[in-house]
PDB file of N, CA and C in Angstrom:
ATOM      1  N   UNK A   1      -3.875   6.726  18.456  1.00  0.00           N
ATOM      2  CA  UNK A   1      -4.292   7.367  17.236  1.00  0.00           C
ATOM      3  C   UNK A   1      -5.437   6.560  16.639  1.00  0.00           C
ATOM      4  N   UNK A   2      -6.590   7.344  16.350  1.00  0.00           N
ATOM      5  CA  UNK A   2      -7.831   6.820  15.423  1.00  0.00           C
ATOM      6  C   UNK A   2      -7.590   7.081  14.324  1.00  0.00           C
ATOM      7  N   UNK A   3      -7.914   5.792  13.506  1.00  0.00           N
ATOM      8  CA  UNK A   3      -7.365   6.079  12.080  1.00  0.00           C
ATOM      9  C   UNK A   3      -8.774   6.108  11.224  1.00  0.00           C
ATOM     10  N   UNK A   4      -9.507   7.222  11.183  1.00  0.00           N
ATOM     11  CA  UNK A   4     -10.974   7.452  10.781  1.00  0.00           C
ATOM     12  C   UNK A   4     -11.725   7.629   9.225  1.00  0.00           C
ATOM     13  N   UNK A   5     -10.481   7.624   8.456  1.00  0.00           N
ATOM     14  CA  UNK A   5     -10.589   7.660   6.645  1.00  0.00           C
ATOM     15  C   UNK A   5     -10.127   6.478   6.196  1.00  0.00           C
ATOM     16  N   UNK A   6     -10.431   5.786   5.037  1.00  0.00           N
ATOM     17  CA  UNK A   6     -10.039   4.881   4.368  1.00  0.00           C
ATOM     18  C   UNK A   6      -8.531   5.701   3.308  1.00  0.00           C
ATOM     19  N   UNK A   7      -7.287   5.226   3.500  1.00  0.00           N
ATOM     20  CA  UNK A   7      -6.401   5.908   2.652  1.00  0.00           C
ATOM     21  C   UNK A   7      -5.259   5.477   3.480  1.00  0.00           C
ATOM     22  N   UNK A   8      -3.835   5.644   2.848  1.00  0.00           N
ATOM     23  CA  UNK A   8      -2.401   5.465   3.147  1.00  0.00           C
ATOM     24  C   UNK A   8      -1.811   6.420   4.419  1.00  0.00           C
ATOM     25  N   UNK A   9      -1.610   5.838   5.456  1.00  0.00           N
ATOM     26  CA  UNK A   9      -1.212   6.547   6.126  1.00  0.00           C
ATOM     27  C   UNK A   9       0.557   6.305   6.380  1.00  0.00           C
ATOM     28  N   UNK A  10       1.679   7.434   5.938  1.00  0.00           N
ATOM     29  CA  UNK A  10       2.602   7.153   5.873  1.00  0.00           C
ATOM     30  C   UNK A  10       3.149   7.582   7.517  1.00  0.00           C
ATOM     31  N   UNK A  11       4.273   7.350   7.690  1.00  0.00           N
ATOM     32  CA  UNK A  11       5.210   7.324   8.978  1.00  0.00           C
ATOM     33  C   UNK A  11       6.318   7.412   8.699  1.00  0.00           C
ATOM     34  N   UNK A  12       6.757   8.639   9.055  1.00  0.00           N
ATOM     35  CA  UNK A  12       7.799   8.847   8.909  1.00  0.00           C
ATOM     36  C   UNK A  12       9.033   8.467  10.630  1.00  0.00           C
ATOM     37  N   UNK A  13      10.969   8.237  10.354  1.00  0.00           N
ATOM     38  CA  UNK A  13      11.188   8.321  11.630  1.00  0.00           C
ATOM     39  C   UNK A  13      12.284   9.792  11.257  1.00  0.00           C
ATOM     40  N   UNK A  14      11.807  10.234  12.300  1.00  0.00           N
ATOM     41  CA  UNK A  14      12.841  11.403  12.957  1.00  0.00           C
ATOM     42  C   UNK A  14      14.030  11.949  12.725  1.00  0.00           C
ATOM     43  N   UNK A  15      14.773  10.372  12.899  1.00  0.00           N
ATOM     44  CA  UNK A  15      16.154   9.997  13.271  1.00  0.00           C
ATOM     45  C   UNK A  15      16.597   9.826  12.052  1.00  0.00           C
ATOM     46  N   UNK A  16      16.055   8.861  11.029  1.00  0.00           N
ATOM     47  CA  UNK A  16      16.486   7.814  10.117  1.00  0.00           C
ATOM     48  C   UNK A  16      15.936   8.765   8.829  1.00  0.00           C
ATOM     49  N   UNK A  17      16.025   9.289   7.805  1.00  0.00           N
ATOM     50  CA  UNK A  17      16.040   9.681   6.518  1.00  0.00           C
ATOM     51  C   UNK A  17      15.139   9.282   5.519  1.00  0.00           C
ATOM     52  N   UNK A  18      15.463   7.679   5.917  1.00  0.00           N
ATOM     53  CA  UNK A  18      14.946   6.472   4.341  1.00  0.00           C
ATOM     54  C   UNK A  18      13.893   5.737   5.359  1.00  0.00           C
ATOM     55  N   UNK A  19      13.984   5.575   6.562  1.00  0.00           N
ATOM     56  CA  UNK A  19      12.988   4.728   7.350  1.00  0.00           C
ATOM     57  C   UNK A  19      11.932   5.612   7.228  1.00  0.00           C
ATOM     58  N   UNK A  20      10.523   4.768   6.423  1.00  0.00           N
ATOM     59  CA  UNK A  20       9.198   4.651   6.855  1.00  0.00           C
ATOM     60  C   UNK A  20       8.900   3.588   6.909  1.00  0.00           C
ATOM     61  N   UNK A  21       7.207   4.185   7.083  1.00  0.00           N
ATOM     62  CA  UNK A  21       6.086   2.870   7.173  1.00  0.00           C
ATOM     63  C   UNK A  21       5.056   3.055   6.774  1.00  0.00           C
ATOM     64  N   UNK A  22       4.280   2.876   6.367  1.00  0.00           N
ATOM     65  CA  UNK A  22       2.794   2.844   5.936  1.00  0.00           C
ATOM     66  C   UNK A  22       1.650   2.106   6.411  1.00  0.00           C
ATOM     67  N   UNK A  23       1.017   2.603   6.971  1.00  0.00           N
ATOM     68  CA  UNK A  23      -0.491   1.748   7.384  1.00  0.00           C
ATOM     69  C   UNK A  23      -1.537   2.241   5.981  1.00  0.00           C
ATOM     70  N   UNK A  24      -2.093   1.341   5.722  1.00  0.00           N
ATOM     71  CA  UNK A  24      -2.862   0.928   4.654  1.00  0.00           C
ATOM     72  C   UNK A  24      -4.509   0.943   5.249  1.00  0.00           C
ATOM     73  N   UNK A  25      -4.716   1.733   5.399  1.00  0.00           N
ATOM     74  CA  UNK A  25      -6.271   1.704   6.302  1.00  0.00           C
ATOM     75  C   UNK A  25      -7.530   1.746   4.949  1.00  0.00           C
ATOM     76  N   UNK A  26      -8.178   0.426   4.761  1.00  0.00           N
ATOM     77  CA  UNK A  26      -9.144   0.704   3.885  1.00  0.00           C
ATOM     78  C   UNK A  26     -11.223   0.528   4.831  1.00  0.00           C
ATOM     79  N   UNK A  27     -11.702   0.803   4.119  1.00  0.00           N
ATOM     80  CA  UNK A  27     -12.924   0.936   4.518  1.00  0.00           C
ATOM     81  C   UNK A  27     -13.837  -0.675   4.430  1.00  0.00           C
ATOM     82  N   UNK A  28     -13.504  -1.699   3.543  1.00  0.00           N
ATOM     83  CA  UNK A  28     -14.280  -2.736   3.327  1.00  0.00           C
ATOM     84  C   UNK A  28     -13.951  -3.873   4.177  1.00  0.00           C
ATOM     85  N   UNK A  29     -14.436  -4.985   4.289  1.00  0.00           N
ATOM     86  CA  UNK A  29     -14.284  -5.894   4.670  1.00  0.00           C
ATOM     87  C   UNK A  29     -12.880  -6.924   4.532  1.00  0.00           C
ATOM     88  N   UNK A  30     -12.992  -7.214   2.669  1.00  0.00           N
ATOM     89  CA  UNK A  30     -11.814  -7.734   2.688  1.00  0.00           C
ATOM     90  C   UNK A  30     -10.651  -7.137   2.105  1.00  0.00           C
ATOM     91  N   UNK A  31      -9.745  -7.225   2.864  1.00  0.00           N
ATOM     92  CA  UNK A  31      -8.288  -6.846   2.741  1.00  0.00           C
ATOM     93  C   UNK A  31      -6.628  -7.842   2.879  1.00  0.00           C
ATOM     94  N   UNK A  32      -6.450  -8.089   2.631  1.00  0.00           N
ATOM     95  CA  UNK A  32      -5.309  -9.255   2.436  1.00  0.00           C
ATOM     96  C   UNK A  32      -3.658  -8.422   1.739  1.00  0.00           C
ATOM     97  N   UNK A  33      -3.159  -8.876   2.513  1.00  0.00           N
ATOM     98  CA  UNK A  33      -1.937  -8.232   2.185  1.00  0.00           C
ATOM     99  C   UNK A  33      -1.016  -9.887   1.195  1.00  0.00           C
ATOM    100  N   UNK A  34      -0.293  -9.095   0.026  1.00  0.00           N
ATOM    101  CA  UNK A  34       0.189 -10.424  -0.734  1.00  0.00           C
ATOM    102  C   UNK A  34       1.575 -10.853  -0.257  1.00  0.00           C
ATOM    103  N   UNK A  35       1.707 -12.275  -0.559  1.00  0.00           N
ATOM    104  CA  UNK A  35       3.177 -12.768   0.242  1.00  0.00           C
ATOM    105  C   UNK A  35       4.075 -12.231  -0.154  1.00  0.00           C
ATOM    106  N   UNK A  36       5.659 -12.451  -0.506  1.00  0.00           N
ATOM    107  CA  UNK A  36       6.772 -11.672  -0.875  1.00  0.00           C
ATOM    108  C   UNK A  36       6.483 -12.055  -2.216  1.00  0.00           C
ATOM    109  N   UNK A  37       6.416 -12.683  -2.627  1.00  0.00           N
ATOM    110  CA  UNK A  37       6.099 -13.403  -4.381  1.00  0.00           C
ATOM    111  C   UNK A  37       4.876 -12.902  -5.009  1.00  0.00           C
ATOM    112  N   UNK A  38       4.089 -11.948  -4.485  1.00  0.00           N
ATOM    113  CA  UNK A  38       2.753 -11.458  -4.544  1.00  0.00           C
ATOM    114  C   UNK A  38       1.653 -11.874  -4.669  1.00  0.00           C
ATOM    115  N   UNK A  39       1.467 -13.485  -4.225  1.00  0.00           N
ATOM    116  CA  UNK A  39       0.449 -14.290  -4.518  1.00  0.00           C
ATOM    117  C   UNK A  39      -0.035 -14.173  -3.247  1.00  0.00           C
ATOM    118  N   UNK A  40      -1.927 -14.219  -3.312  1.00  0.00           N
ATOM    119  CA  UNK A  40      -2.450 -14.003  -2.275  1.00  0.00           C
ATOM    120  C   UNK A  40      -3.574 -14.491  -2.555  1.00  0.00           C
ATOM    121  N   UNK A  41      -4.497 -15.059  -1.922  1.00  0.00           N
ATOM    122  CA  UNK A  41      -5.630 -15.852  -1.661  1.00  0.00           C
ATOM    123  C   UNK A  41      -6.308 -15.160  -0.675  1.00  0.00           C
ATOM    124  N   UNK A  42      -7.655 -14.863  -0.808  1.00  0.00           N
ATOM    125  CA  UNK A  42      -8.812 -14.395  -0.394  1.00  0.00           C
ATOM    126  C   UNK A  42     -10.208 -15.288  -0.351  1.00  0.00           C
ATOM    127  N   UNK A  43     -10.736 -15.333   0.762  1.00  0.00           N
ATOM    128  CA  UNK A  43     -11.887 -16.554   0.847  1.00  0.00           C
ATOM    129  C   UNK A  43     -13.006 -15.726   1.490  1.00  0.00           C
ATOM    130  N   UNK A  44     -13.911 -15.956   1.414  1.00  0.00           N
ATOM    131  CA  UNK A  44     -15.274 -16.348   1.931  1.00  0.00           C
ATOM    132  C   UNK A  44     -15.635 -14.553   1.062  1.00  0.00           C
ATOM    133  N   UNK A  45     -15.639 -14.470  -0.066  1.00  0.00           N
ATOM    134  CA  UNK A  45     -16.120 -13.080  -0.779  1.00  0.00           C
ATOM    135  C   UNK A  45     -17.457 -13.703  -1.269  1.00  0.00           C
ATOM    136  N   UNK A  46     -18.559 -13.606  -0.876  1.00  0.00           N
ATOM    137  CA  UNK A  46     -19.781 -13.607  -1.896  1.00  0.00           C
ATOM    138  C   UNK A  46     -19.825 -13.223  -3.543  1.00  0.00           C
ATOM    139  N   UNK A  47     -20.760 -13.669  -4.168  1.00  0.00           N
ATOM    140  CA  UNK A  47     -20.719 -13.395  -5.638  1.00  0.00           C
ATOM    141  C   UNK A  47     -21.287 -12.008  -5.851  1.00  0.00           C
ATOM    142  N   UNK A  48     -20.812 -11.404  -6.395  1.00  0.00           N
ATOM    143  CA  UNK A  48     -20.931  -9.882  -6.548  1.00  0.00           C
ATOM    144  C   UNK A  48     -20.188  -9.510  -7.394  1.00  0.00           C
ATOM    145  N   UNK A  49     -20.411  -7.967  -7.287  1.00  0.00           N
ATOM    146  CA  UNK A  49     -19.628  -6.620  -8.374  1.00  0.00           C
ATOM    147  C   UNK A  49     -18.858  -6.197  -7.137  1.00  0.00           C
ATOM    148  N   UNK A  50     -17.901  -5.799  -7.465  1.00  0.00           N
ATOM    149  CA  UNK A  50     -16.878  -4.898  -6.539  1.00  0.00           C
ATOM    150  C   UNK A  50     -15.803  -4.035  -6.717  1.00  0.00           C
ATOM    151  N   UNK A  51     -15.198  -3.906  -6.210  1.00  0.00           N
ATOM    152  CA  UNK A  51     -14.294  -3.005  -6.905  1.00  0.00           C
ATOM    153  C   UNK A  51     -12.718  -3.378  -6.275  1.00  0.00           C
ATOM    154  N   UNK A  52     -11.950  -3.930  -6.979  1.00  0.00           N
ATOM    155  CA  UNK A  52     -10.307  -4.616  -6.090  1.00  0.00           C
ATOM    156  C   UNK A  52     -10.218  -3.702  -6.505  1.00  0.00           C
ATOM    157  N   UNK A  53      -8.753  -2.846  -5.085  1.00  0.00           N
ATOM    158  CA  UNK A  53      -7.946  -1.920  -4.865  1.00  0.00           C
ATOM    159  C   UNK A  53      -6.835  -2.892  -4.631  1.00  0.00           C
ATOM    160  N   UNK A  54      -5.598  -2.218  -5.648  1.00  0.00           N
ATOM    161  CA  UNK A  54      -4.343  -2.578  -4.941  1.00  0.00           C
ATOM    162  C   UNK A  54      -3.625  -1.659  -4.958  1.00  0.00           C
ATOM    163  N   UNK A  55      -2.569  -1.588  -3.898  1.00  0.00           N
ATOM    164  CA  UNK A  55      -1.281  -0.383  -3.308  1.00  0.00           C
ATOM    165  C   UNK A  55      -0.131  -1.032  -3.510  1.00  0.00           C
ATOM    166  N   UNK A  56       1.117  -0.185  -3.703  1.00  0.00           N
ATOM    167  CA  UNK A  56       2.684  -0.705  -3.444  1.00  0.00           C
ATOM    168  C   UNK A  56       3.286   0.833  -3.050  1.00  0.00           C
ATOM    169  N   UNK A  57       4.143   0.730  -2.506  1.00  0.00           N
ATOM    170  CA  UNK A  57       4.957   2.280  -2.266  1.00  0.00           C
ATOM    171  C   UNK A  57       5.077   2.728  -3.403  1.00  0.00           C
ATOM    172  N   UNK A  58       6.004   1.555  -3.891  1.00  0.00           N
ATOM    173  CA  UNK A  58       6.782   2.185  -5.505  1.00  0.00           C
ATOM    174  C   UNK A  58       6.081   2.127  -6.708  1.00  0.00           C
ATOM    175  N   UNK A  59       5.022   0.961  -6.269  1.00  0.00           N
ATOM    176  CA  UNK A  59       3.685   1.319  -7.653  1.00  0.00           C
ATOM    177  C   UNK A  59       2.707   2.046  -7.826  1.00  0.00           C
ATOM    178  N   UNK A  60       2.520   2.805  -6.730  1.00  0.00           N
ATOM    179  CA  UNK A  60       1.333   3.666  -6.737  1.00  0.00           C
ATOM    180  C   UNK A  60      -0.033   2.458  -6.263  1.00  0.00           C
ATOM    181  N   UNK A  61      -1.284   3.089  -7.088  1.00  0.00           N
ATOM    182  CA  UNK A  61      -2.565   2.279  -6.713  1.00  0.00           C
ATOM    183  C   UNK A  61      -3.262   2.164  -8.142  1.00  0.00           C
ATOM    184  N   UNK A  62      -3.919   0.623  -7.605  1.00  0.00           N
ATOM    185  CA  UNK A  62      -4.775   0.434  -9.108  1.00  0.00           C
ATOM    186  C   UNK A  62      -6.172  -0.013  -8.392  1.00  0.00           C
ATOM    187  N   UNK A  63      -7.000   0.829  -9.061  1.00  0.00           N
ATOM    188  CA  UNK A  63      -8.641   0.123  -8.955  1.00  0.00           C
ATOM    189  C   UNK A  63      -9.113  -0.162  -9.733  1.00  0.00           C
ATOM    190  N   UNK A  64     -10.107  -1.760 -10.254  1.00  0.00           N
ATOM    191  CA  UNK A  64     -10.193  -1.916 -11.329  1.00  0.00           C
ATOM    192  C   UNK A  64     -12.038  -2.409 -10.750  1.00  0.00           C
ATOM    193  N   UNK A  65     -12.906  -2.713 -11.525  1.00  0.00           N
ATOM    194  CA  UNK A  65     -13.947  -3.239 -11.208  1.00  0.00           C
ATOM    195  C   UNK A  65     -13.858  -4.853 -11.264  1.00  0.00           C
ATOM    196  N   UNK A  66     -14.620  -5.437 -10.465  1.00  0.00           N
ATOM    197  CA  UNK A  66     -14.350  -7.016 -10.302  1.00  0.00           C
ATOM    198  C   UNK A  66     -15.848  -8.051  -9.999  1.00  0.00           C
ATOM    199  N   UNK A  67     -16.120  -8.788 -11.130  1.00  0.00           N
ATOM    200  CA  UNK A  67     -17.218  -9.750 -10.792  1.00  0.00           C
ATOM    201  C   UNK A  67     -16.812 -10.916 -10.019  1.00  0.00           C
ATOM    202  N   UNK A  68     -17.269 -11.174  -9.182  1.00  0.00           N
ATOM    203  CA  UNK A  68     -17.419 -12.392  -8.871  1.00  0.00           C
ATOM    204  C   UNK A  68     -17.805 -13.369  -9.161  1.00  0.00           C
ATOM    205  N   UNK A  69     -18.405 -14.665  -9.582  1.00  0.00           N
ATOM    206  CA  UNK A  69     -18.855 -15.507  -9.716  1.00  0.00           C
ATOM    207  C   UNK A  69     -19.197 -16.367  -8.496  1.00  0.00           C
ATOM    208  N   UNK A  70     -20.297 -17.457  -8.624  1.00  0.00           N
ATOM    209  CA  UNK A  70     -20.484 -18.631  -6.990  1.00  0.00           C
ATOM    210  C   UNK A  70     -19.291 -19.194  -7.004  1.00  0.00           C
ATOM    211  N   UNK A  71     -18.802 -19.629  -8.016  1.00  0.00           N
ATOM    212  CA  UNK A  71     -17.504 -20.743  -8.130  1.00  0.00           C
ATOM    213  C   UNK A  71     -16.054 -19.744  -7.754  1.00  0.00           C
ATOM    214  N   UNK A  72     -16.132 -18.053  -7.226  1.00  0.00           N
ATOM    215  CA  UNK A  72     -15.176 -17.229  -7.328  1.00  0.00           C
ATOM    216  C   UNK A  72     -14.236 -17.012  -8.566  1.00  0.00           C
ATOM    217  N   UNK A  73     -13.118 -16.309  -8.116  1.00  0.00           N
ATOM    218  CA  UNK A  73     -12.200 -15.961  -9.049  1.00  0.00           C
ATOM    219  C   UNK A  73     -10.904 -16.293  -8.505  1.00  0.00           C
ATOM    220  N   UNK A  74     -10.418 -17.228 -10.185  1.00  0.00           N
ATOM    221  CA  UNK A  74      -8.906 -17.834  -9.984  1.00  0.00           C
ATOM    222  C   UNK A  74      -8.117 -17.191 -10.663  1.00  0.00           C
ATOM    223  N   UNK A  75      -6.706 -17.330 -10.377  1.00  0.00           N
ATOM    224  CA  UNK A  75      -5.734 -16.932 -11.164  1.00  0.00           C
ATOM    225  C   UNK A  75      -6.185 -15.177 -11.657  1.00  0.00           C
ATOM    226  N   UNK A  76      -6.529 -14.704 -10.862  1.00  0.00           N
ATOM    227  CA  UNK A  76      -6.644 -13.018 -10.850  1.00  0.00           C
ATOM    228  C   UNK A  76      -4.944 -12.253 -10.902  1.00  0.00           C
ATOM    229  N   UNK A  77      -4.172 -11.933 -12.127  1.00  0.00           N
ATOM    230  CA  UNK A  77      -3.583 -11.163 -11.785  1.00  0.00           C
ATOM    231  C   UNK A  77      -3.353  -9.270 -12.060  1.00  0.00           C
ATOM    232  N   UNK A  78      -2.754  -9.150 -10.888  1.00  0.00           N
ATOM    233  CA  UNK A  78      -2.960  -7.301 -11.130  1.00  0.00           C
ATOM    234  C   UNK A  78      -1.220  -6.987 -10.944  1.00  0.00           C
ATOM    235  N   UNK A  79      -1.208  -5.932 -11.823  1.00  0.00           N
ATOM    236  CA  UNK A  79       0.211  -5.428 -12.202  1.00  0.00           C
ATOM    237  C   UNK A  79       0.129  -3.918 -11.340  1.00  0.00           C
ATOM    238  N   UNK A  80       1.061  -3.761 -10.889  1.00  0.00           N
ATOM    239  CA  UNK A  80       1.470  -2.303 -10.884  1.00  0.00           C
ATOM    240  C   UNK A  80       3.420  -1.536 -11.140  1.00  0.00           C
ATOM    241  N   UNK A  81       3.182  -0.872 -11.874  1.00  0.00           N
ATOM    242  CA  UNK A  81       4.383  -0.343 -12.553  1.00  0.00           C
ATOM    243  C   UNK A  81       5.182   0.315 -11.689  1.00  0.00           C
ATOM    244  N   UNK A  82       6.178  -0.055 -11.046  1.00  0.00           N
ATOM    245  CA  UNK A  82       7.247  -0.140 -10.189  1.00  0.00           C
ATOM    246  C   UNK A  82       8.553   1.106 -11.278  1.00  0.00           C
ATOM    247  N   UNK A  83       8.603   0.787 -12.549  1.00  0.00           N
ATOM    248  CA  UNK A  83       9.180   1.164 -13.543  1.00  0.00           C
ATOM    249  C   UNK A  83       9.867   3.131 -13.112  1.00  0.00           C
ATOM    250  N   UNK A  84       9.036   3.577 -12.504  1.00  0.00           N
ATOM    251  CA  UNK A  84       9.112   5.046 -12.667  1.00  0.00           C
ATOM    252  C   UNK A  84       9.268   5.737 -11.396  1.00  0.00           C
ATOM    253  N   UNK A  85       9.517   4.883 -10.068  1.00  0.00           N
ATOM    254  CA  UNK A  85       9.395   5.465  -8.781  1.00  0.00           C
ATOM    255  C   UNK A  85      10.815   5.921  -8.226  1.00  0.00           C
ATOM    256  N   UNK A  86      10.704   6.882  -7.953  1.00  0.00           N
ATOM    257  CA  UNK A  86      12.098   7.887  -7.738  1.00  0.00           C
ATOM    258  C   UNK A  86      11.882   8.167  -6.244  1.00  0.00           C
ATOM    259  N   UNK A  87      13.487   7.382  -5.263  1.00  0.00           N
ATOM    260  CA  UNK A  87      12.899   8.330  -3.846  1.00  0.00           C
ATOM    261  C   UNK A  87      13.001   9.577  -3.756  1.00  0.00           C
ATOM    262  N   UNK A  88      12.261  10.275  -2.995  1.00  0.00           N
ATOM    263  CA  UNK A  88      12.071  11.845  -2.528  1.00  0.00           C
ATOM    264  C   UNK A  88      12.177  11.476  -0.761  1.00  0.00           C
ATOM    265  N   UNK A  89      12.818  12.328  -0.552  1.00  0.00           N
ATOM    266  CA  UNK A  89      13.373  12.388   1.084  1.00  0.00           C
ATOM    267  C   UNK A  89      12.327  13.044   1.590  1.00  0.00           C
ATOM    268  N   UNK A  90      11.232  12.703   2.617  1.00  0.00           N
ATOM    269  CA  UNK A  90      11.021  13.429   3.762  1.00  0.00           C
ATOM    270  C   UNK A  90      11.680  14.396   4.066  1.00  0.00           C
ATOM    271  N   UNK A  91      10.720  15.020   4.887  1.00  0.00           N
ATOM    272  CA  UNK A  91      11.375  16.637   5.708  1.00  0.00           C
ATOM    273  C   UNK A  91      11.235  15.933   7.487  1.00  0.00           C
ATOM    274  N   UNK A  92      12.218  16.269   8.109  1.00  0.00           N
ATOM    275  CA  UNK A  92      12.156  16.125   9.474  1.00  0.00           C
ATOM    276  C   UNK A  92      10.862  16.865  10.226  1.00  0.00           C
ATOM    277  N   UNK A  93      10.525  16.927  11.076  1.00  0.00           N
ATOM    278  CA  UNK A  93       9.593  17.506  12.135  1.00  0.00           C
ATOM    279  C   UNK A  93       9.437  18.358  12.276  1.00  0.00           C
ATOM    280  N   UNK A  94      10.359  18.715  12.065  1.00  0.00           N
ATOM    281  CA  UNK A  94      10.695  20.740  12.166  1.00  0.00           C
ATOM    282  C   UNK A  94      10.103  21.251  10.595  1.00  0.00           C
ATOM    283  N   UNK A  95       9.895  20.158   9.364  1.00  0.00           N
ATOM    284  CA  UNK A  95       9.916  20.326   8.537  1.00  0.00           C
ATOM    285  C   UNK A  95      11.363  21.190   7.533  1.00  0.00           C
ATOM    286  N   UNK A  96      12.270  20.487   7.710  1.00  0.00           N
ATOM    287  CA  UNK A  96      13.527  20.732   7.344  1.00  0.00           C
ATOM    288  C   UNK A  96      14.244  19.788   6.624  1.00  0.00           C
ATOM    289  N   UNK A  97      15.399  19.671   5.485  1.00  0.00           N
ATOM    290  CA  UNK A  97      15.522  18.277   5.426  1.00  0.00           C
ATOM    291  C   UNK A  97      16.884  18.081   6.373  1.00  0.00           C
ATOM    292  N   UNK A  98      16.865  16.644   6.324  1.00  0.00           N
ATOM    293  CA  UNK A  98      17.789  16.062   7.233  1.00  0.00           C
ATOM    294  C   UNK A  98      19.215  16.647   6.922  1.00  0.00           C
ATOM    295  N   UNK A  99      20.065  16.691   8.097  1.00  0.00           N
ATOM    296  CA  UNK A  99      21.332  17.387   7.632  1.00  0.00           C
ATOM    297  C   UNK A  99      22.193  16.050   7.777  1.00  0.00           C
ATOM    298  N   UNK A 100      22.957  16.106   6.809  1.00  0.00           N
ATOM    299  CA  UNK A 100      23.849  14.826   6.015  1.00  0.00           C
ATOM    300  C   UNK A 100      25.142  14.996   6.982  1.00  0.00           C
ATOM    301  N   UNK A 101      25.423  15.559   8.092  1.00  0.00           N
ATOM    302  CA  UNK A 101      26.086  15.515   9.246  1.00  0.00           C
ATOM    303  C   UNK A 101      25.890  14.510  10.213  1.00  0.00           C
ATOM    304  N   UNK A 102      26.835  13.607  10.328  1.00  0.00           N
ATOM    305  CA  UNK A 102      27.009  12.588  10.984  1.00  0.00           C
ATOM    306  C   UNK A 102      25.786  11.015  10.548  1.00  0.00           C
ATOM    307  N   UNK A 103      25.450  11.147   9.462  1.00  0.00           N
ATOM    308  CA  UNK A 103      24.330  10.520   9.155  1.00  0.00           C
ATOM    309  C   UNK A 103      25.080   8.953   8.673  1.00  0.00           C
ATOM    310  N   UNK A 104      24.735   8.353   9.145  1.00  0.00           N
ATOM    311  CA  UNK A 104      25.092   6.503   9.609  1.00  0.00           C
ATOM    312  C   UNK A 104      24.023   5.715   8.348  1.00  0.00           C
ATOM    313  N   UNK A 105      23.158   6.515   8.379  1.00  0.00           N
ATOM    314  CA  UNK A 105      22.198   5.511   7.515  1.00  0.00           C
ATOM    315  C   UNK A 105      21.223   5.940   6.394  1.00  0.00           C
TER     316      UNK A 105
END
């Protein structure tokens, strides 16, 4: 599979109900995924205007505009509101929802 747009590509499994995945396909250079604690470090960005994108399943997305400076940027933090995310079940393949018959997981 060519993944040819910048945007969220979700994955669904078959079998499993609640199992996905998400590939995160963006268009720029830098991209960094944050540790479990959400702290993340990014290096070698030139001084510029730009624009940080951040994603979470349950937070949605935030784009905000971003200067750089020569000396960079410290202690950058970005929030996203987790507060309001409700699961919604996938449809199986057939586009059906899953039947709660014999279902393990």
């Amino acid at each position: 599979m060519e993944l040819k747009r910048a945007g969220v590509v979700r994955v669904y499994c078959n079998i499993h109900a609640r199992m996905t995945a998400f590939v995160v396909v963006r268009d720029e250079p830098f991209v960094i995924q944050p540790a479990a604690d959400g702290a993340f470090e990014l290096t070698g960005v030139p001084p510029g205007s730009y624009t940080i994108h951040a994603w979470h399943e349950r937070g949605g997305e935030l784009s905000q505009p971003l200067q750089v400076p020569a000396e960079g940027v410290a202690n950058l933090r970005i929030s996203l509101d987790a507060s309001k995310f409700k699961y919604t079940p996938h449809l199986n393949k057939f586009q059906r929802p899953y039947a709660d018959e014999g279902r393990r997981y």
